[in-house]
PDB file of N, CA and C in Angstrom:
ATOM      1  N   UNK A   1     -21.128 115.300  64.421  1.00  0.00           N
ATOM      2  CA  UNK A   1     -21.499 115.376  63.034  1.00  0.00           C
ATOM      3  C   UNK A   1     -21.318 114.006  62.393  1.00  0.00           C
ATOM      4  N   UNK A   2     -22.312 113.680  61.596  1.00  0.00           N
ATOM      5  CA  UNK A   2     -22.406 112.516  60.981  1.00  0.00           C
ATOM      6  C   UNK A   2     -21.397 112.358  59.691  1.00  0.00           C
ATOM      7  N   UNK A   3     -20.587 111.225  59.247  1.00  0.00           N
ATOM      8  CA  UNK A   3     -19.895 111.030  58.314  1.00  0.00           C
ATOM      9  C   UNK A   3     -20.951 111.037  56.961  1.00  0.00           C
ATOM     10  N   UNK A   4     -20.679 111.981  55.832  1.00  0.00           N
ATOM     11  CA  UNK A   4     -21.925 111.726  54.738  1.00  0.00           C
ATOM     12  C   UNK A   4     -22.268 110.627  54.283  1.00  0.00           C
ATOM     13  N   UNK A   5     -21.133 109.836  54.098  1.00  0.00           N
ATOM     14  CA  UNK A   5     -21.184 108.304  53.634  1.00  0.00           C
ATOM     15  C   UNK A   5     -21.310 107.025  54.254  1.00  0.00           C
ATOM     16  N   UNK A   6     -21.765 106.144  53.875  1.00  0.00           N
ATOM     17  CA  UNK A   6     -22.076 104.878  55.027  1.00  0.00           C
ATOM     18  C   UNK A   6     -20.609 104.262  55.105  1.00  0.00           C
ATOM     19  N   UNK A   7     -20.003 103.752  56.437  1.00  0.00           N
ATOM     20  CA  UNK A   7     -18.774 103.233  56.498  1.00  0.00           C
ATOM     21  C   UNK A   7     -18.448 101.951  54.953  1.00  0.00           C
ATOM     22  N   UNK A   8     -19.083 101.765  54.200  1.00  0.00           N
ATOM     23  CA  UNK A   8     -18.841 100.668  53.441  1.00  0.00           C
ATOM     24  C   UNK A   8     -18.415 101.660  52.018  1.00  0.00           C
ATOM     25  N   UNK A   9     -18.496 102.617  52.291  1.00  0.00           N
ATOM     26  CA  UNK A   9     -18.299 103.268  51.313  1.00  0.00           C
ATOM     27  C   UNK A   9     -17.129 104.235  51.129  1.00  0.00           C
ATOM     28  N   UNK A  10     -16.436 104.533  52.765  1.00  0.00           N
ATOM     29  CA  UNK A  10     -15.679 105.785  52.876  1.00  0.00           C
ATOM     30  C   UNK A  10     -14.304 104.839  52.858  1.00  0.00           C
ATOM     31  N   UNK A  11     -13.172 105.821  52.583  1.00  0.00           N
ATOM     32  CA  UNK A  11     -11.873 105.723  52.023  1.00  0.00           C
ATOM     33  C   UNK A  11     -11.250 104.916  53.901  1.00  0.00           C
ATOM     34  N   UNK A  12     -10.507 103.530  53.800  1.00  0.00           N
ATOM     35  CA  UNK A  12      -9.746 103.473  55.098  1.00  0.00           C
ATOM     36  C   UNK A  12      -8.720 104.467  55.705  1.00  0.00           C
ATOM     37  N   UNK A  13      -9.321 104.538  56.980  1.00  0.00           N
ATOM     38  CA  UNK A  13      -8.247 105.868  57.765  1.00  0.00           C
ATOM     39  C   UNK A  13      -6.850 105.516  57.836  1.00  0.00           C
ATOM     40  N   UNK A  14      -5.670 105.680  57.957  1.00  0.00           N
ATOM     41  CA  UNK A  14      -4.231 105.679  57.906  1.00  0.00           C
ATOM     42  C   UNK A  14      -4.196 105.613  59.047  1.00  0.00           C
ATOM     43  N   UNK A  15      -4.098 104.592  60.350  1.00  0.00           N
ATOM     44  CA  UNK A  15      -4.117 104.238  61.486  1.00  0.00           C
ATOM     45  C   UNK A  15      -3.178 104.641  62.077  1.00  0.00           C
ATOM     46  N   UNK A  16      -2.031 104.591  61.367  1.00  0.00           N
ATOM     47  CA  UNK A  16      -0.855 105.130  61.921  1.00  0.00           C
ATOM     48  C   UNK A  16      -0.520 106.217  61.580  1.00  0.00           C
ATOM     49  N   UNK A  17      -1.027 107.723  61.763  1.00  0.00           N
ATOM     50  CA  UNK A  17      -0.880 108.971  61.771  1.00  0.00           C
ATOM     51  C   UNK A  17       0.123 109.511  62.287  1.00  0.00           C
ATOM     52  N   UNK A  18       0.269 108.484  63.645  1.00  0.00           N
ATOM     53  CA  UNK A  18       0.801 108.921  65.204  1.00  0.00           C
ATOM     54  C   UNK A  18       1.741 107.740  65.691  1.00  0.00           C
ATOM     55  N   UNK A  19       2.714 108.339  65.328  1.00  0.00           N
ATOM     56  CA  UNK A  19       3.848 106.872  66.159  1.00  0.00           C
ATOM     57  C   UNK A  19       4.260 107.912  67.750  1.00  0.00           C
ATOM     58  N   UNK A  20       4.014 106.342  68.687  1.00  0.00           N
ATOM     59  CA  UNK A  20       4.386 106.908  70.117  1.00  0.00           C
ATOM     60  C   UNK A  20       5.999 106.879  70.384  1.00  0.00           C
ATOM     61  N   UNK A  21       6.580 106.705  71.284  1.00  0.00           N
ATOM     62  CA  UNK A  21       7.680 107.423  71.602  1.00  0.00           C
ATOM     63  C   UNK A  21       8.997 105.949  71.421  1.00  0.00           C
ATOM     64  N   UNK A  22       7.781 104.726  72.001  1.00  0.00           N
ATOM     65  CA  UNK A  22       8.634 103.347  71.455  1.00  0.00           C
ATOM     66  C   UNK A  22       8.743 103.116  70.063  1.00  0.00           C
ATOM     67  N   UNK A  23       7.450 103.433  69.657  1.00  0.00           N
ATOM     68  CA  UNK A  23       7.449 102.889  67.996  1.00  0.00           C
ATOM     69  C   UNK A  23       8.600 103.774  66.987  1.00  0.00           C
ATOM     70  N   UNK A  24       8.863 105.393  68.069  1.00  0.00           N
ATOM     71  CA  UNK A  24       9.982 106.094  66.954  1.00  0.00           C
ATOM     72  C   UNK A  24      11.357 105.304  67.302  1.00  0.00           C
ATOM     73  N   UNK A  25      11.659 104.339  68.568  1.00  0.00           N
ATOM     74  CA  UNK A  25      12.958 103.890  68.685  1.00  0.00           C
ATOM     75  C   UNK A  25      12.889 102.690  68.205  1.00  0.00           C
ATOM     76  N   UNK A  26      11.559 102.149  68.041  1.00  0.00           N
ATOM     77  CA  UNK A  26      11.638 100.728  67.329  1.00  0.00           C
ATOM     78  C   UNK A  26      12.146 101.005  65.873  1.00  0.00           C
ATOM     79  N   UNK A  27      11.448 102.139  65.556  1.00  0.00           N
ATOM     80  CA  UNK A  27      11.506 102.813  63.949  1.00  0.00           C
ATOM     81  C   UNK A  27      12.964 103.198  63.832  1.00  0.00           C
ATOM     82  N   UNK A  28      13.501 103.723  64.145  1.00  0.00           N
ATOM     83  CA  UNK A  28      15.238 104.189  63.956  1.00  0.00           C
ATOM     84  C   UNK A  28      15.992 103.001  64.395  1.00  0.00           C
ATOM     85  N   UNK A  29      15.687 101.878  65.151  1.00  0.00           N
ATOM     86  CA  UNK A  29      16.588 101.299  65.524  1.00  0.00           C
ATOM     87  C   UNK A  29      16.349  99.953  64.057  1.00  0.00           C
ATOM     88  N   UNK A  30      15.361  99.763  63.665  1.00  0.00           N
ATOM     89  CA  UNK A  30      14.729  99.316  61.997  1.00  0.00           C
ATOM     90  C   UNK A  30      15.344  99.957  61.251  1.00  0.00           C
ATOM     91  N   UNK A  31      15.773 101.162  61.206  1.00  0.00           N
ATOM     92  CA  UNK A  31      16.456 101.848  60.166  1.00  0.00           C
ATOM     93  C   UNK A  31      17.490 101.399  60.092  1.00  0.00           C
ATOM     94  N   UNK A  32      18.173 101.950  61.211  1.00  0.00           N
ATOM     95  CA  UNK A  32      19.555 101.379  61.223  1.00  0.00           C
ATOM     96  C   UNK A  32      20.053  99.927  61.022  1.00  0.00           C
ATOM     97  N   UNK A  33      19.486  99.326  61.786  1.00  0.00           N
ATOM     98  CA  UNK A  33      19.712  97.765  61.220  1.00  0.00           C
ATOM     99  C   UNK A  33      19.801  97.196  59.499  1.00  0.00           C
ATOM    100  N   UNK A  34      19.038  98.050  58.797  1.00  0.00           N
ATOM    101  CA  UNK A  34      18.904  97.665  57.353  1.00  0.00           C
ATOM    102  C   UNK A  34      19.619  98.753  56.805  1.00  0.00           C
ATOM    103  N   UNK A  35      20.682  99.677  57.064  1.00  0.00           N
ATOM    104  CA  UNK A  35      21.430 100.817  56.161  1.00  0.00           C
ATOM    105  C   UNK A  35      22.274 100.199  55.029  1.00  0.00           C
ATOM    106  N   UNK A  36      22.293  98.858  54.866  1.00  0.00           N
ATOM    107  CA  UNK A  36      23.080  98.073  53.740  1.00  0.00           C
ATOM    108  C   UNK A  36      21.774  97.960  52.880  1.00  0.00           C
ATOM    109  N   UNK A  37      20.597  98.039  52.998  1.00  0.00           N
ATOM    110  CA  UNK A  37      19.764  98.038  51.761  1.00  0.00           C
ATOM    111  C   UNK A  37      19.478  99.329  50.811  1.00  0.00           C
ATOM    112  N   UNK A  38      19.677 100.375  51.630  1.00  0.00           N
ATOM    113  CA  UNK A  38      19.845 101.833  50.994  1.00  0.00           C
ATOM    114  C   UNK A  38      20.400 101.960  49.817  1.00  0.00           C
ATOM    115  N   UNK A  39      20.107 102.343  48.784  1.00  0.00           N
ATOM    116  CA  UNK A  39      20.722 102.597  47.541  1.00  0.00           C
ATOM    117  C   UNK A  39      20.545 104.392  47.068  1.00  0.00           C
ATOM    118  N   UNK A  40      21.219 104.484  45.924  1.00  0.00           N
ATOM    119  CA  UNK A  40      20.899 105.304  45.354  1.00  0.00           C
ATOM    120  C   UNK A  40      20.166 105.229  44.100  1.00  0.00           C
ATOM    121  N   UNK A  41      19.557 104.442  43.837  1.00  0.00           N
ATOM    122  CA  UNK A  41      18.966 103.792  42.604  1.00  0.00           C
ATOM    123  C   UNK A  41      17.491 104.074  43.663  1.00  0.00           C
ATOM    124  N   UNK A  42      16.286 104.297  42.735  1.00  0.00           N
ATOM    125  CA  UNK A  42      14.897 104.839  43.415  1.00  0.00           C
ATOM    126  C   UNK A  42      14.515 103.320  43.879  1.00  0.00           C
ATOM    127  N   UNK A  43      14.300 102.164  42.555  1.00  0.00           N
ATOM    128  CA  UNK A  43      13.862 101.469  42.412  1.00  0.00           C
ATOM    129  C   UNK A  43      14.415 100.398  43.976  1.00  0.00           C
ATOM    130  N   UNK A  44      15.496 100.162  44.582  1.00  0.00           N
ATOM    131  CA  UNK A  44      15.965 100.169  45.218  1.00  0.00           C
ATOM    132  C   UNK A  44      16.036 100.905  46.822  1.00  0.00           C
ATOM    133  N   UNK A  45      15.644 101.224  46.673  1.00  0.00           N
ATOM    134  CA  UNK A  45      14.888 102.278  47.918  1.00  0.00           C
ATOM    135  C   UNK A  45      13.803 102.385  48.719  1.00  0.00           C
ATOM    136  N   UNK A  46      13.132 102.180  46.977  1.00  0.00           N
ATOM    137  CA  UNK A  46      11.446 101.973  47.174  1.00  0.00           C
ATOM    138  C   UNK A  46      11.155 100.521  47.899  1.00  0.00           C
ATOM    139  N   UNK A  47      11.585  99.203  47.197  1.00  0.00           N
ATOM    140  CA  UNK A  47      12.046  98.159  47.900  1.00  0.00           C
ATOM    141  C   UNK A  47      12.622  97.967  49.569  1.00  0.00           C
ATOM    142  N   UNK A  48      13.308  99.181  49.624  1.00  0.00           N
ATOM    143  CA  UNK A  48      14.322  99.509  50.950  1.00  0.00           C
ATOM    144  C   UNK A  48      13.117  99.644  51.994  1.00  0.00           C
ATOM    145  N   UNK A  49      12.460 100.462  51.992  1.00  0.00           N
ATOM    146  CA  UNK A  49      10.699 101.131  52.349  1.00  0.00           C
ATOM    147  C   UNK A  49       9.932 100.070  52.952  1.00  0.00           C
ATOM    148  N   UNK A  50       9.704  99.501  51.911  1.00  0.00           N
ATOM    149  CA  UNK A  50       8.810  98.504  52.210  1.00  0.00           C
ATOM    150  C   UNK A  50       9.051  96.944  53.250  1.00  0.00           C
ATOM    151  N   UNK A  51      10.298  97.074  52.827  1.00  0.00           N
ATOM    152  CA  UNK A  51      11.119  95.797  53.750  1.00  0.00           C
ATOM    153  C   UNK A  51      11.355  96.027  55.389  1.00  0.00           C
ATOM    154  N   UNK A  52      11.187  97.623  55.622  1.00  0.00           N
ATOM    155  CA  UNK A  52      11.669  98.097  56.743  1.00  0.00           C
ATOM    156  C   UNK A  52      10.060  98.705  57.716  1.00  0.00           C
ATOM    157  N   UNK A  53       9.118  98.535  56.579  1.00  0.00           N
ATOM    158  CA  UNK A  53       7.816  98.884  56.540  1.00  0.00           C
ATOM    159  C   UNK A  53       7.289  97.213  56.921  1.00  0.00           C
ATOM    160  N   UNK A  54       7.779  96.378  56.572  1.00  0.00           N
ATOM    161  CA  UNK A  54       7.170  94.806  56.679  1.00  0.00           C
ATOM    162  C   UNK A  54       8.004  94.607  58.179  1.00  0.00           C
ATOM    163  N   UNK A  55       8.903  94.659  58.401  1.00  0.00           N
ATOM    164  CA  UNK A  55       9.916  94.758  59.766  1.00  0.00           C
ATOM    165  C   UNK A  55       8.913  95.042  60.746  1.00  0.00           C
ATOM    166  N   UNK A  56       8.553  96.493  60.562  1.00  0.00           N
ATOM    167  CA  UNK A  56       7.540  97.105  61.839  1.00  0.00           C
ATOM    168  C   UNK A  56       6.261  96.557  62.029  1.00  0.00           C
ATOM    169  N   UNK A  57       5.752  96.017  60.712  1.00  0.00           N
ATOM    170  CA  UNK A  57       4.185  95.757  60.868  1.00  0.00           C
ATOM    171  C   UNK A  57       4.521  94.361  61.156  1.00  0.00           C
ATOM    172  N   UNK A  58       5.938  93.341  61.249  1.00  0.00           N
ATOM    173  CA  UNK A  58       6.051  92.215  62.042  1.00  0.00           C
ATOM    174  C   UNK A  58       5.961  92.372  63.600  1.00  0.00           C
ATOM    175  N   UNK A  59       6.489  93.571  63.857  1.00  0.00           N
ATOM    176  CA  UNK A  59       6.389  93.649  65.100  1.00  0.00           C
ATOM    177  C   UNK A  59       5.742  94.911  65.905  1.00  0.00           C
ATOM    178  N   UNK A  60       4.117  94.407  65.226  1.00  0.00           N
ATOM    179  CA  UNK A  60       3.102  95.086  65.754  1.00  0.00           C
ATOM    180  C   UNK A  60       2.759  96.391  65.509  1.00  0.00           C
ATOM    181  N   UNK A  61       3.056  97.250  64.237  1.00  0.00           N
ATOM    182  CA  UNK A  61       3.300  98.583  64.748  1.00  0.00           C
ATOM    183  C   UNK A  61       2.375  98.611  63.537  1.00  0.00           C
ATOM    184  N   UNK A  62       0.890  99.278  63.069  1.00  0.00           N
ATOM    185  CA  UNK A  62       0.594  99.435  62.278  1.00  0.00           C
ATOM    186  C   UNK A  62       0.706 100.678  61.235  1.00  0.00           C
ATOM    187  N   UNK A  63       1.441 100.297  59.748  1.00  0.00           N
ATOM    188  CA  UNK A  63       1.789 101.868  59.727  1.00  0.00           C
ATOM    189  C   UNK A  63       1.768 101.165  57.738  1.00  0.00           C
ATOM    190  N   UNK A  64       2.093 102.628  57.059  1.00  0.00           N
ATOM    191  CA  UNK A  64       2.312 102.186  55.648  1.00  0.00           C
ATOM    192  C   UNK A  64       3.711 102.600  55.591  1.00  0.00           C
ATOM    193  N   UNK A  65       4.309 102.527  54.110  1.00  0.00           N
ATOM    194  CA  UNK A  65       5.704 102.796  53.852  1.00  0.00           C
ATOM    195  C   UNK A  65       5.241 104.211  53.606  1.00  0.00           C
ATOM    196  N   UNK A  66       4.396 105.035  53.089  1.00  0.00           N
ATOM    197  CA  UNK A  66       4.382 106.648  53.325  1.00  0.00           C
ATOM    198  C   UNK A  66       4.531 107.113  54.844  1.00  0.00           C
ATOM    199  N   UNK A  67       3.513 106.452  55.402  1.00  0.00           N
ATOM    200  CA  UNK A  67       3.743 107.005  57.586  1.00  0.00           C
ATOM    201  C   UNK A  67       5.115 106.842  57.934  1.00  0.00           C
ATOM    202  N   UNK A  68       5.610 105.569  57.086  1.00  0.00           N
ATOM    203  CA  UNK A  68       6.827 105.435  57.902  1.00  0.00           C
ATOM    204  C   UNK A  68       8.055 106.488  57.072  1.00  0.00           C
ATOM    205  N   UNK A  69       8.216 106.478  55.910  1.00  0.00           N
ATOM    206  CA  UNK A  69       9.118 107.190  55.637  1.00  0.00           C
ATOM    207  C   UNK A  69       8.318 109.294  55.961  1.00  0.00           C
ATOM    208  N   UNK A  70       7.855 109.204  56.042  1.00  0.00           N
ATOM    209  CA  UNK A  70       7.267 110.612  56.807  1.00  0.00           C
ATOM    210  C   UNK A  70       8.028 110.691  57.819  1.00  0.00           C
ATOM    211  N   UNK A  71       7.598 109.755  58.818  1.00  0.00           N
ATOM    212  CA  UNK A  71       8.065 109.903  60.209  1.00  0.00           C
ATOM    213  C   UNK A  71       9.714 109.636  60.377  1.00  0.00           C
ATOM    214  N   UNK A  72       9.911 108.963  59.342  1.00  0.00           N
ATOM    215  CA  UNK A  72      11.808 108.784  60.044  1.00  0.00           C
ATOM    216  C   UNK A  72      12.127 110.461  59.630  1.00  0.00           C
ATOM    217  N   UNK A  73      11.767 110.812  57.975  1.00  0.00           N
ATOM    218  CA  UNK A  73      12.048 112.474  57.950  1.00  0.00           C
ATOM    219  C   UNK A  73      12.068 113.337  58.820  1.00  0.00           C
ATOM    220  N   UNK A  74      11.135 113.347  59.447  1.00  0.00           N
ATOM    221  CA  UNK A  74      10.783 114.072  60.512  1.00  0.00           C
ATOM    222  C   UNK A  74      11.272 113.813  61.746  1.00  0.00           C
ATOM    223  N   UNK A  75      12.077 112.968  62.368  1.00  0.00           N
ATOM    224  CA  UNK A  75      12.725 112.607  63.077  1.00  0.00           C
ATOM    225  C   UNK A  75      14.137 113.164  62.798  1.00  0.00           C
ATOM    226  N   UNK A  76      14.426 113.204  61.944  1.00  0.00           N
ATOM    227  CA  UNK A  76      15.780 112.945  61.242  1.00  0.00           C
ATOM    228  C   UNK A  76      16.068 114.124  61.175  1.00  0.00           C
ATOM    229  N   UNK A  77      14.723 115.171  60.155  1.00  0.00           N
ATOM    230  CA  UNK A  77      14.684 116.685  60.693  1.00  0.00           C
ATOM    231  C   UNK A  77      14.585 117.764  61.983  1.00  0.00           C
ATOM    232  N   UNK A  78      14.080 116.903  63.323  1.00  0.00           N
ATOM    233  CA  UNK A  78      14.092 117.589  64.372  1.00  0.00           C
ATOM    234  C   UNK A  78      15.462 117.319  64.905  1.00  0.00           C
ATOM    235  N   UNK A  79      15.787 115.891  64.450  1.00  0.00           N
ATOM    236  CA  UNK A  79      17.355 115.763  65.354  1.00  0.00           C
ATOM    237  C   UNK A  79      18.707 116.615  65.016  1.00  0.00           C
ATOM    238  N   UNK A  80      18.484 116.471  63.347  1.00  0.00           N
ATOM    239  CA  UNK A  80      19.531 117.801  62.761  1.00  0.00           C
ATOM    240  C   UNK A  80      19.328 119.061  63.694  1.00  0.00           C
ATOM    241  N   UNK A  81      18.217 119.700  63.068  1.00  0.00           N
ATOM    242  CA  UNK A  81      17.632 121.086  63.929  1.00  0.00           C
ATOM    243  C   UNK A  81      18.071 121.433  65.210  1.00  0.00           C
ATOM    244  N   UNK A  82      18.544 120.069  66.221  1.00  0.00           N
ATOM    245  CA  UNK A  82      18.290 119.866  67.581  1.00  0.00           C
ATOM    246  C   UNK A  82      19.882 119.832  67.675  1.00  0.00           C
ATOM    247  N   UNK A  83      20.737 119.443  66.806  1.00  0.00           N
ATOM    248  CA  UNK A  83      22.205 119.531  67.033  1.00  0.00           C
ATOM    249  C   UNK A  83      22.845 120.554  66.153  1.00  0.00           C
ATOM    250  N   UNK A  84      22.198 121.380  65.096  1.00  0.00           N
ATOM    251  CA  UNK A  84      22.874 122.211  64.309  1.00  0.00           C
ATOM    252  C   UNK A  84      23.564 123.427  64.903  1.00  0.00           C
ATOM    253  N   UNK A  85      22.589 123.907  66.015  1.00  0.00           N
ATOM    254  CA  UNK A  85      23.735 125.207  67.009  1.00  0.00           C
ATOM    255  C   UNK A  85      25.189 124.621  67.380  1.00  0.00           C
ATOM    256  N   UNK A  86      25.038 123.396  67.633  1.00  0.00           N
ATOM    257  CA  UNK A  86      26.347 123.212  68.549  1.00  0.00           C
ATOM    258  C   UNK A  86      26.927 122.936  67.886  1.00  0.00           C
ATOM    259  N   UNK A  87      26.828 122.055  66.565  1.00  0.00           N
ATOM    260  CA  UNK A  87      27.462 121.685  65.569  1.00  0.00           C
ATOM    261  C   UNK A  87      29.066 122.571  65.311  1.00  0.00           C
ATOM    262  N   UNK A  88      30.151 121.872  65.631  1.00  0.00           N
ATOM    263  CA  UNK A  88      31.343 122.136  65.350  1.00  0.00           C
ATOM    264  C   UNK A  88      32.188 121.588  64.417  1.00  0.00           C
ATOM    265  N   UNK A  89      32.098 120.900  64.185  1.00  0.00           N
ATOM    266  CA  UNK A  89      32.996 119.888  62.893  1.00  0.00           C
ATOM    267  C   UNK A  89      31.761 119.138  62.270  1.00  0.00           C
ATOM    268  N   UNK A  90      32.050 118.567  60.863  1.00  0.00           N
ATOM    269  CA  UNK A  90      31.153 117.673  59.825  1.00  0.00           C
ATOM    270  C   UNK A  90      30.894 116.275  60.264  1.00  0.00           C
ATOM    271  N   UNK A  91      31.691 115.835  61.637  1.00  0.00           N
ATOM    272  CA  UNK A  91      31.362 114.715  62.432  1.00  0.00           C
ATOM    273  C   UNK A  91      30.574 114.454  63.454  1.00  0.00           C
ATOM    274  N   UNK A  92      29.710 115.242  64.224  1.00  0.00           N
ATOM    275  CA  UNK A  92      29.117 115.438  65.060  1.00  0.00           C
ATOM    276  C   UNK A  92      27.839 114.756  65.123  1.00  0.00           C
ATOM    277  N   UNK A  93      27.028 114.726  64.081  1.00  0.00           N
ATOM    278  CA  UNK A  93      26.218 113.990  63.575  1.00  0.00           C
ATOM    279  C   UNK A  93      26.712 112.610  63.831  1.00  0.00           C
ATOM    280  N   UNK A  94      27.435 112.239  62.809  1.00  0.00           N
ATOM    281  CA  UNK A  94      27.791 110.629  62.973  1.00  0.00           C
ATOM    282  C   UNK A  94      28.539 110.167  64.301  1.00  0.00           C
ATOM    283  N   UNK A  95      28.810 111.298  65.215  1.00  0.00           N
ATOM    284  CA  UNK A  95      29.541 110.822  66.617  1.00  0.00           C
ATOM    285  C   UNK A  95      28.293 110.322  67.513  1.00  0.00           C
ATOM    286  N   UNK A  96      27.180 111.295  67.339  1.00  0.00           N
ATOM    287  CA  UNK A  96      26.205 111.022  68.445  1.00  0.00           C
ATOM    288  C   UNK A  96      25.269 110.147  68.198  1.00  0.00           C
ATOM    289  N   UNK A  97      24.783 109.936  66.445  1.00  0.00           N
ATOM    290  CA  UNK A  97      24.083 108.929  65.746  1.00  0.00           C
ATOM    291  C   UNK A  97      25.175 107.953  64.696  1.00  0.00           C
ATOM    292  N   UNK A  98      25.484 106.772  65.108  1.00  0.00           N
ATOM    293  CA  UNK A  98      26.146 106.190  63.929  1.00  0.00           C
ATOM    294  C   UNK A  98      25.295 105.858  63.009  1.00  0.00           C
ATOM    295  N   UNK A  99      25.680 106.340  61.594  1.00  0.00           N
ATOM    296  CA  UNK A  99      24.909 105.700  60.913  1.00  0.00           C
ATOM    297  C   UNK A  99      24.223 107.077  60.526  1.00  0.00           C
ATOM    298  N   UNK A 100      23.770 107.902  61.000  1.00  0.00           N
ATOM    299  CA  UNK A 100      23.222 109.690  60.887  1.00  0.00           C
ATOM    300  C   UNK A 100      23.293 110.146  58.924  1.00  0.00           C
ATOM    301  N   UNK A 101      24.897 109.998  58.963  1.00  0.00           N
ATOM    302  CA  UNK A 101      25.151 110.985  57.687  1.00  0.00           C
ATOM    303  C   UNK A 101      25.007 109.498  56.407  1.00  0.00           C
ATOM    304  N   UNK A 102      24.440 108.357  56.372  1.00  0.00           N
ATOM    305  CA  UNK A 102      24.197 107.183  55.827  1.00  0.00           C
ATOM    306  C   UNK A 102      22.264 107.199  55.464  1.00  0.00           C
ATOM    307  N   UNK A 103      21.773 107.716  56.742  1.00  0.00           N
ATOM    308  CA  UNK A 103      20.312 108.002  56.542  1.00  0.00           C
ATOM    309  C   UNK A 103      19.907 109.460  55.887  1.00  0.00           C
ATOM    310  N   UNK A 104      20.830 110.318  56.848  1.00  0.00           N
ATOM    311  CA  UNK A 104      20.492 111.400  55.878  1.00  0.00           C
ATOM    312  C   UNK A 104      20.736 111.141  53.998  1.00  0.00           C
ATOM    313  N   UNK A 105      22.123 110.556  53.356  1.00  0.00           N
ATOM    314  CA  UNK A 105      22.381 110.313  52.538  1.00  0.00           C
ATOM    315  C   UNK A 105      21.178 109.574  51.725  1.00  0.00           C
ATOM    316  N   UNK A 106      20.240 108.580  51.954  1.00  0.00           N
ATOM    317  CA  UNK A 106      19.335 107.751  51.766  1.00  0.00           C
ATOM    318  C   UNK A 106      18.049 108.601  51.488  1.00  0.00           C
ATOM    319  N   UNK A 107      17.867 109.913  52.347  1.00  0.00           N
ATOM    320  CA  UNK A 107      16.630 110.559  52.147  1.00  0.00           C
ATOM    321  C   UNK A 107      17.328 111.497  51.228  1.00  0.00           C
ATOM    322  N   UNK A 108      18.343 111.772  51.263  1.00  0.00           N
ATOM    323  CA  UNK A 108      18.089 113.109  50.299  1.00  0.00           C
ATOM    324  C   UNK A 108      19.557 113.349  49.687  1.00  0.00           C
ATOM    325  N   UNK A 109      20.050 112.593  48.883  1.00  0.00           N
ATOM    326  CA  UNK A 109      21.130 112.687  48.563  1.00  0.00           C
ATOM    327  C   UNK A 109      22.398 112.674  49.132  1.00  0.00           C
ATOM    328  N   UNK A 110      23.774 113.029  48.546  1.00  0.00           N
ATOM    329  CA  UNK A 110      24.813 112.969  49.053  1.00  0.00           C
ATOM    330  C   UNK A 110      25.023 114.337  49.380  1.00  0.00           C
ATOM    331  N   UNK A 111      25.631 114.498  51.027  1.00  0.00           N
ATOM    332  CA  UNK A 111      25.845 115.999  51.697  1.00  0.00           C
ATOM    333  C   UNK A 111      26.931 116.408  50.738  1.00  0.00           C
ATOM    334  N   UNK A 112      26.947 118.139  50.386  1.00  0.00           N
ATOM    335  CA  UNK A 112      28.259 118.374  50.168  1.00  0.00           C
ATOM    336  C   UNK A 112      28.880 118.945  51.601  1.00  0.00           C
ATOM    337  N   UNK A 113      30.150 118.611  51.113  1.00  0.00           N
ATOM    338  CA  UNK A 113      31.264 119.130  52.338  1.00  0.00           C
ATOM    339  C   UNK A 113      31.451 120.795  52.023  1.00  0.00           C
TER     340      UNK A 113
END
């Protein structure tokens, strides 16, 4: 099926839909390296994004600061998911990921205990 519109006209595709299996350890190991830019201030964050978003697209990975903060979520959400059965104490997280309860903190507030 033909696109209705002539390519000069249609919206650019988001190339990076799909991060492969290096680009998610290049991507978390980018995260982690910059957890001192994390704030709780938006404005600050948003900044945080983009710096860690300029990181990856230095080293080849084509993506925006929406793909990328999508994909660390979603990472971040299968890995919880993936340790919450076994989960025995409020440290478990930060034993197996350092740095874990610092990113979670960054996406979505401060955990309560």
């Amino acid at each position: 099926m033909d696109h209705p519109l002539p390519p000069e006209y249609r919206e650019p595709h988001n190339r990076c839909s799909s991060f492969s299996g290096s680009d998610d350890v290049l991507l978390v190991r980018t995260v982690l390296e910059n957890l001192d830019i994390f704030s709780f201030i938006q404005s600050q964050r948003t900044r945080a994004w983009k710096i860690i978003t300029q990181c990856l697209c230095d080293q080849g990975i084509t993506c925006t600061t929406e793909s990328v903060r999508y994909r660390i979520d979603r990472l971040a959400e299968s890995y919880w998911h993936s340790i919450q059965p076994r989960e025995t104490s409020s440290s478990v997280g930060e034993t197996l990921c350092p740095g874990y309860r610092t990113i979670s903190q960054a996406m979505h507030g401060p955990v309560k205990s």
